[in-house]
N, C-alpha and C. Protein backbone atom coordinates (compact mmCIF):
# COMPACT_ATOMS: atom_id res chain seq x y z
N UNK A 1 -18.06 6.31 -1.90
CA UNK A 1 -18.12 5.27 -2.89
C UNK A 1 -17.28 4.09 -2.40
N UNK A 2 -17.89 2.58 -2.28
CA UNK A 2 -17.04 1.85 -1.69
C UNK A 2 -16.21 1.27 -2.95
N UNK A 3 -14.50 0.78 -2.47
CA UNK A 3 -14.19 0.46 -3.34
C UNK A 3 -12.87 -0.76 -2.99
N UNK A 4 -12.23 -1.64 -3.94
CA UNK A 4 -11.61 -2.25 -3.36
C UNK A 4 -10.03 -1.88 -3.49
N UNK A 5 -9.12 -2.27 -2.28
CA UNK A 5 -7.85 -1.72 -2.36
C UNK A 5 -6.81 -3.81 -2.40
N UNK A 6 -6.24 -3.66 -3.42
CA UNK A 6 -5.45 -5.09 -2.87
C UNK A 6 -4.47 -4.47 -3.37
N UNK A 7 -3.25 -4.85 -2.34
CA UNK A 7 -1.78 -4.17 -2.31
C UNK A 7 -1.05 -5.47 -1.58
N UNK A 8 -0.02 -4.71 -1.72
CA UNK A 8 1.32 -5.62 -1.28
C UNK A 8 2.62 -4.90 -0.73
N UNK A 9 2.81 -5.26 0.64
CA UNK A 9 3.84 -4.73 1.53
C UNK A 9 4.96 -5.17 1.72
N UNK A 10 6.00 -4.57 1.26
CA UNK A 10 7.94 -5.21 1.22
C UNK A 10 8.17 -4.67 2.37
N UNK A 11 8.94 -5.30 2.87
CA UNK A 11 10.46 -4.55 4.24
C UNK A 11 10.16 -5.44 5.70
N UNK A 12 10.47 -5.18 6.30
CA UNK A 12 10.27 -5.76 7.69
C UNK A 12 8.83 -5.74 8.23
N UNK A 13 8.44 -6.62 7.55
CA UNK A 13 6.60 -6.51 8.22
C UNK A 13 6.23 -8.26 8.26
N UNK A 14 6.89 -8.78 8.36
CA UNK A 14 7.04 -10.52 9.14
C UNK A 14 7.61 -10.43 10.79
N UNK A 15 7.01 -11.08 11.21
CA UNK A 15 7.25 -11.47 12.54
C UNK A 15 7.44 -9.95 13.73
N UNK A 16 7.08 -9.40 13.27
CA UNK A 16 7.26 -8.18 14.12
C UNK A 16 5.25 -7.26 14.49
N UNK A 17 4.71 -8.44 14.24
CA UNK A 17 2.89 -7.99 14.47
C UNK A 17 2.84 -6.91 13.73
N UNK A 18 2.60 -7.17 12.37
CA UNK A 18 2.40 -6.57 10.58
C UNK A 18 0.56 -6.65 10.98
N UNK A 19 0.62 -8.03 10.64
CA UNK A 19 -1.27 -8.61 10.25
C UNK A 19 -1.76 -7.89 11.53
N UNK A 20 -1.65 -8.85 12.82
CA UNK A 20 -2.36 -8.04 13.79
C UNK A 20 -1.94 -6.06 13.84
N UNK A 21 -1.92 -5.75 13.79
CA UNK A 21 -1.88 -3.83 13.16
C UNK A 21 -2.37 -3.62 12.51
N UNK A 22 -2.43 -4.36 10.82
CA UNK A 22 -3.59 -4.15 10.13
C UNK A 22 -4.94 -4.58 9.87
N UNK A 23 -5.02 -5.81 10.94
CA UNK A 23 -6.39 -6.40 11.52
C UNK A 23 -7.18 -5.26 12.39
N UNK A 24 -6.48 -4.58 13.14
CA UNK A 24 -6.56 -3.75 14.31
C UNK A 24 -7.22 -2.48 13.32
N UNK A 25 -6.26 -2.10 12.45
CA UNK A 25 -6.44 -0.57 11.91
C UNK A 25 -7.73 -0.66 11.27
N UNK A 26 -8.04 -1.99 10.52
CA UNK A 26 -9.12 -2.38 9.35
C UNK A 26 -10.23 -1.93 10.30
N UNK A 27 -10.67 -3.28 10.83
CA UNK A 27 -11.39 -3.41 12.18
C UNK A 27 -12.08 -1.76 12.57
N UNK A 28 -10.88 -1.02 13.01
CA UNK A 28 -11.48 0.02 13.81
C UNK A 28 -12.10 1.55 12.78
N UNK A 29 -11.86 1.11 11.43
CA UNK A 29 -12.07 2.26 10.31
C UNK A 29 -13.35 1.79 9.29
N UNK A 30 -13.65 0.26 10.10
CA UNK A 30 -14.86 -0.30 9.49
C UNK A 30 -14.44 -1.20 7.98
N UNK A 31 -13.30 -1.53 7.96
CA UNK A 31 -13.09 -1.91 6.35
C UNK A 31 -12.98 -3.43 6.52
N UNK A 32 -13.90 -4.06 5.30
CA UNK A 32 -13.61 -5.33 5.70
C UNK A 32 -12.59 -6.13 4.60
N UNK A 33 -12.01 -7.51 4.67
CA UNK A 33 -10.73 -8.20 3.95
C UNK A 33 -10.47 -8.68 4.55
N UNK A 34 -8.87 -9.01 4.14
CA UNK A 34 -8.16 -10.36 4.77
C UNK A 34 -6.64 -9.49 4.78
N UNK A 35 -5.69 -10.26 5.42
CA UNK A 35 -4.21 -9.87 5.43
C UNK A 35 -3.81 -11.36 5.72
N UNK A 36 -2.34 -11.26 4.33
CA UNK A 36 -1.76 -12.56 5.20
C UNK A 36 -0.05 -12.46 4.53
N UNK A 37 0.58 -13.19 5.23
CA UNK A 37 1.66 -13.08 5.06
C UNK A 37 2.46 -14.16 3.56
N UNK A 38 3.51 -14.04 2.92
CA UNK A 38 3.55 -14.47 1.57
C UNK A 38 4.93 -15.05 1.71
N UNK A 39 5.29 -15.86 1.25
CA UNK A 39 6.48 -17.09 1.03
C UNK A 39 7.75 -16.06 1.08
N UNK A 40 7.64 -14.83 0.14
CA UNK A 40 8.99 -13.89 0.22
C UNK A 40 9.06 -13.23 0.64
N UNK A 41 8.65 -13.14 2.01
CA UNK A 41 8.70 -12.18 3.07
C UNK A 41 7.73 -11.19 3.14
N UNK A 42 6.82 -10.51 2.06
CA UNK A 42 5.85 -9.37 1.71
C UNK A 42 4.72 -9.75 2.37
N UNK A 43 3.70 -8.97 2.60
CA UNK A 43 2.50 -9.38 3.53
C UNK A 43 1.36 -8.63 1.73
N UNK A 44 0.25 -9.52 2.11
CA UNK A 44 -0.63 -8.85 0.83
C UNK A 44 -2.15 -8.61 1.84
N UNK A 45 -2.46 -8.11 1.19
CA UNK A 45 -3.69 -6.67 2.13
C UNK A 45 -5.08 -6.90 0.74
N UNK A 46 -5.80 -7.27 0.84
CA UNK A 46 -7.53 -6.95 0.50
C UNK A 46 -8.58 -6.24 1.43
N UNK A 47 -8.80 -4.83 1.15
CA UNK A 47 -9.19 -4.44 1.53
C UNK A 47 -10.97 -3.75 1.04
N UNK A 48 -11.76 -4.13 1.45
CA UNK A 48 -13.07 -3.25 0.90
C UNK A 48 -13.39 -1.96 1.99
N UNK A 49 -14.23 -0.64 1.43
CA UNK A 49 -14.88 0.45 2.15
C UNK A 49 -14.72 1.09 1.31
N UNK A 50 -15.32 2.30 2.13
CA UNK A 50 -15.38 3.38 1.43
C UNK A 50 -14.17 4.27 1.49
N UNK A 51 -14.14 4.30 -0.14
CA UNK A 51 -12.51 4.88 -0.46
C UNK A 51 -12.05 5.85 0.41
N UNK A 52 -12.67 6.86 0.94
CA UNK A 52 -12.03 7.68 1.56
C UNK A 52 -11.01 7.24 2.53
N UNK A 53 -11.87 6.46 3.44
CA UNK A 53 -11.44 5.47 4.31
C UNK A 53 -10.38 4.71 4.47
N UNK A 54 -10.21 3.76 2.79
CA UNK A 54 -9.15 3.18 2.47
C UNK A 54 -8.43 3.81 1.92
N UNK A 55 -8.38 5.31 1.99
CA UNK A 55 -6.70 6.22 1.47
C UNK A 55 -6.51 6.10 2.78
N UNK A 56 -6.85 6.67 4.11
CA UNK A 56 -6.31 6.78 5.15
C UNK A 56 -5.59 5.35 5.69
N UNK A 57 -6.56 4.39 5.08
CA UNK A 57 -6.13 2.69 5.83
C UNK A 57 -4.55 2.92 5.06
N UNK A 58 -4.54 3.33 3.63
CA UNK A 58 -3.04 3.06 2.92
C UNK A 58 -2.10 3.98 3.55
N UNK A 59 -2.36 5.04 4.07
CA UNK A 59 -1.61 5.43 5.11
C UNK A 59 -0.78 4.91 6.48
N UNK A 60 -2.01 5.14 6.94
CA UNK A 60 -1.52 3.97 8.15
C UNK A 60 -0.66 2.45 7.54
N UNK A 61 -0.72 2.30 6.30
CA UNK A 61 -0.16 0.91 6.26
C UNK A 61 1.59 1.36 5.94
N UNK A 62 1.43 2.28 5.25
CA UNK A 62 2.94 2.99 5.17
C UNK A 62 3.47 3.38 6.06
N UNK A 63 2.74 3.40 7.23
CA UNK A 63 3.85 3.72 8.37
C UNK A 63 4.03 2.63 9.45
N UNK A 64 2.70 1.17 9.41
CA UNK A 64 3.11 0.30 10.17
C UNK A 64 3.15 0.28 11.58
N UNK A 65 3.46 -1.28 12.13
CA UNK A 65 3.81 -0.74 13.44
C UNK A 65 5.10 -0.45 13.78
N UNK A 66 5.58 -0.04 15.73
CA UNK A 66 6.86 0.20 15.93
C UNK A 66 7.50 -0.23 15.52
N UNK A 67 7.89 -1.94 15.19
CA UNK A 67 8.98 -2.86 15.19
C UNK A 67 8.94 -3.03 13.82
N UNK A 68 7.88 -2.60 12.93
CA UNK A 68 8.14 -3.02 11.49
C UNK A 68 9.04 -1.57 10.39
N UNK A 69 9.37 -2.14 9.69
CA UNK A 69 9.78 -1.54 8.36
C UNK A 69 9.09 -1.39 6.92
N UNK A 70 8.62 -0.38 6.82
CA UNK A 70 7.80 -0.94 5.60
C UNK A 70 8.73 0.25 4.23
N UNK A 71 9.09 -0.66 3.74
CA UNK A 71 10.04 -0.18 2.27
C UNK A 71 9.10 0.16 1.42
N UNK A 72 8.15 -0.69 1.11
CA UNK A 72 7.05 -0.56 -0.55
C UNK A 72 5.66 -0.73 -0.33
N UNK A 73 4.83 -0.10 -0.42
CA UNK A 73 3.57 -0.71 -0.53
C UNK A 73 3.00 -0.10 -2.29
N UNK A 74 2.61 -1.18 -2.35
CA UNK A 74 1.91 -1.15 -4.50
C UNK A 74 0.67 -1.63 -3.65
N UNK A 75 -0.27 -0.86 -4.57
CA UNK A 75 -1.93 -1.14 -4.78
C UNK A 75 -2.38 -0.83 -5.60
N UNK A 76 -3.32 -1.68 -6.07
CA UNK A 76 -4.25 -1.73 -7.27
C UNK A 76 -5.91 -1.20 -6.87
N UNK A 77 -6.75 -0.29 -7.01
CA UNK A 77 -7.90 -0.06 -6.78
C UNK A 77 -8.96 -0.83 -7.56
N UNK A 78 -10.18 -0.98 -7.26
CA UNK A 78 -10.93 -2.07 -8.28
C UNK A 78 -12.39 -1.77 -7.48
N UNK A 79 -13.36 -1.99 -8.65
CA UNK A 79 -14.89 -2.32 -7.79
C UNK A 79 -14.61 -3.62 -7.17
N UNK A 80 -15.47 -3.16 -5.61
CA UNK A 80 -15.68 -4.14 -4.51
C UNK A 80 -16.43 -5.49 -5.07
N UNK A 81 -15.74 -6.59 -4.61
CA UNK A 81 -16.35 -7.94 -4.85
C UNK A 81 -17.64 -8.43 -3.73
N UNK A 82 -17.57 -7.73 -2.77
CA UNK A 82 -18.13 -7.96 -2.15
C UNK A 82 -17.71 -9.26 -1.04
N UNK A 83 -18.49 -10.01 -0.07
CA UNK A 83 -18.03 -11.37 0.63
C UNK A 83 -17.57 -11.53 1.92
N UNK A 84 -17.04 -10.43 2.32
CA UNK A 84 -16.46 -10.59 3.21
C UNK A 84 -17.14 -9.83 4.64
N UNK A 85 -17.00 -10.48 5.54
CA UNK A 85 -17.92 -10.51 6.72
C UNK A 85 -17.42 -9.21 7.83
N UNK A 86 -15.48 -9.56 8.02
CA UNK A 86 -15.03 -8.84 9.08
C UNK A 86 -13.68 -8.61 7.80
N UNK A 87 -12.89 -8.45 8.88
CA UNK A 87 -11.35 -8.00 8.62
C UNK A 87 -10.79 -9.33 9.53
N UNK A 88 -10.13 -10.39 8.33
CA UNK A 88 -9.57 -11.48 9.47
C UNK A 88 -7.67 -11.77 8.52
N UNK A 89 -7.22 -12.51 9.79
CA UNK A 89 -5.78 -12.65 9.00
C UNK A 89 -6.01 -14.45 8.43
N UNK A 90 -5.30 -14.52 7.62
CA UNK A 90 -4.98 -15.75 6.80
C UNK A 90 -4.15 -16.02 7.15
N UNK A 91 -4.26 -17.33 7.15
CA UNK A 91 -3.18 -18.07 7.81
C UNK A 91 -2.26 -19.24 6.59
C-alpha cells in the first residue's frame, strides 16, 4: 500500500552529508520526495512508497550517516499526494 511519510530530523545532520544519504537511501529503495535542510538546524524528509519500504527508509534515517548524529526523528503517515518524479534535495 503506498503511503506518505513526512518527518523531521534533530541532532547533527547539517553539514556532515544528511540530504545526500537520504537522497542516496530514497533513490535506491525506489521512494520518491524531497529532503531539505531547515533554519534550526533539523533536516525535514517527504517521503512517498510503499509503506513497507518507508518503515525500512525510517530506519535507515535513524541511524544516518558516519559523521551525523541523529537525536529525534517525528513522522506523520498520510495518503500519498502524489507529484513527485524522483527523490531530489531542496535547496
Amino acid at each position: 500500500m503506498q503511503k506518505r511519510l513526512t518527518c523531521r530530523v534533530t541532532g547533527r545532520v547539517q553539514l556532515v552529508m544528511f540530504r545526500d544519504f537520504v537522497t542516496r537511501e530514497a533513490r535506491s529503495l525506489g521512494i520518491k520526495g524531497t529532503v531539505k535542510n531547515n533554519p534550526d538546524g533539523s533536516v525535514s524528509i517527504v517521503a512517498e512508497g510503499e509503506e513497507v519500504v518507508l518503515h525500512a527508509f525510517l530506519e535507515l534515517i535513524g541511524k544516518g550517516p558516519i559523521l551525523a548524529r541523529v537525536d529525534k526523528v517525528t513522522g506523520d503517515w498520510e495518503e500519498p499526494l502524489g507529484g513527485y518524479k524522483n527523490f531530489d534535495i531542496l535547496y
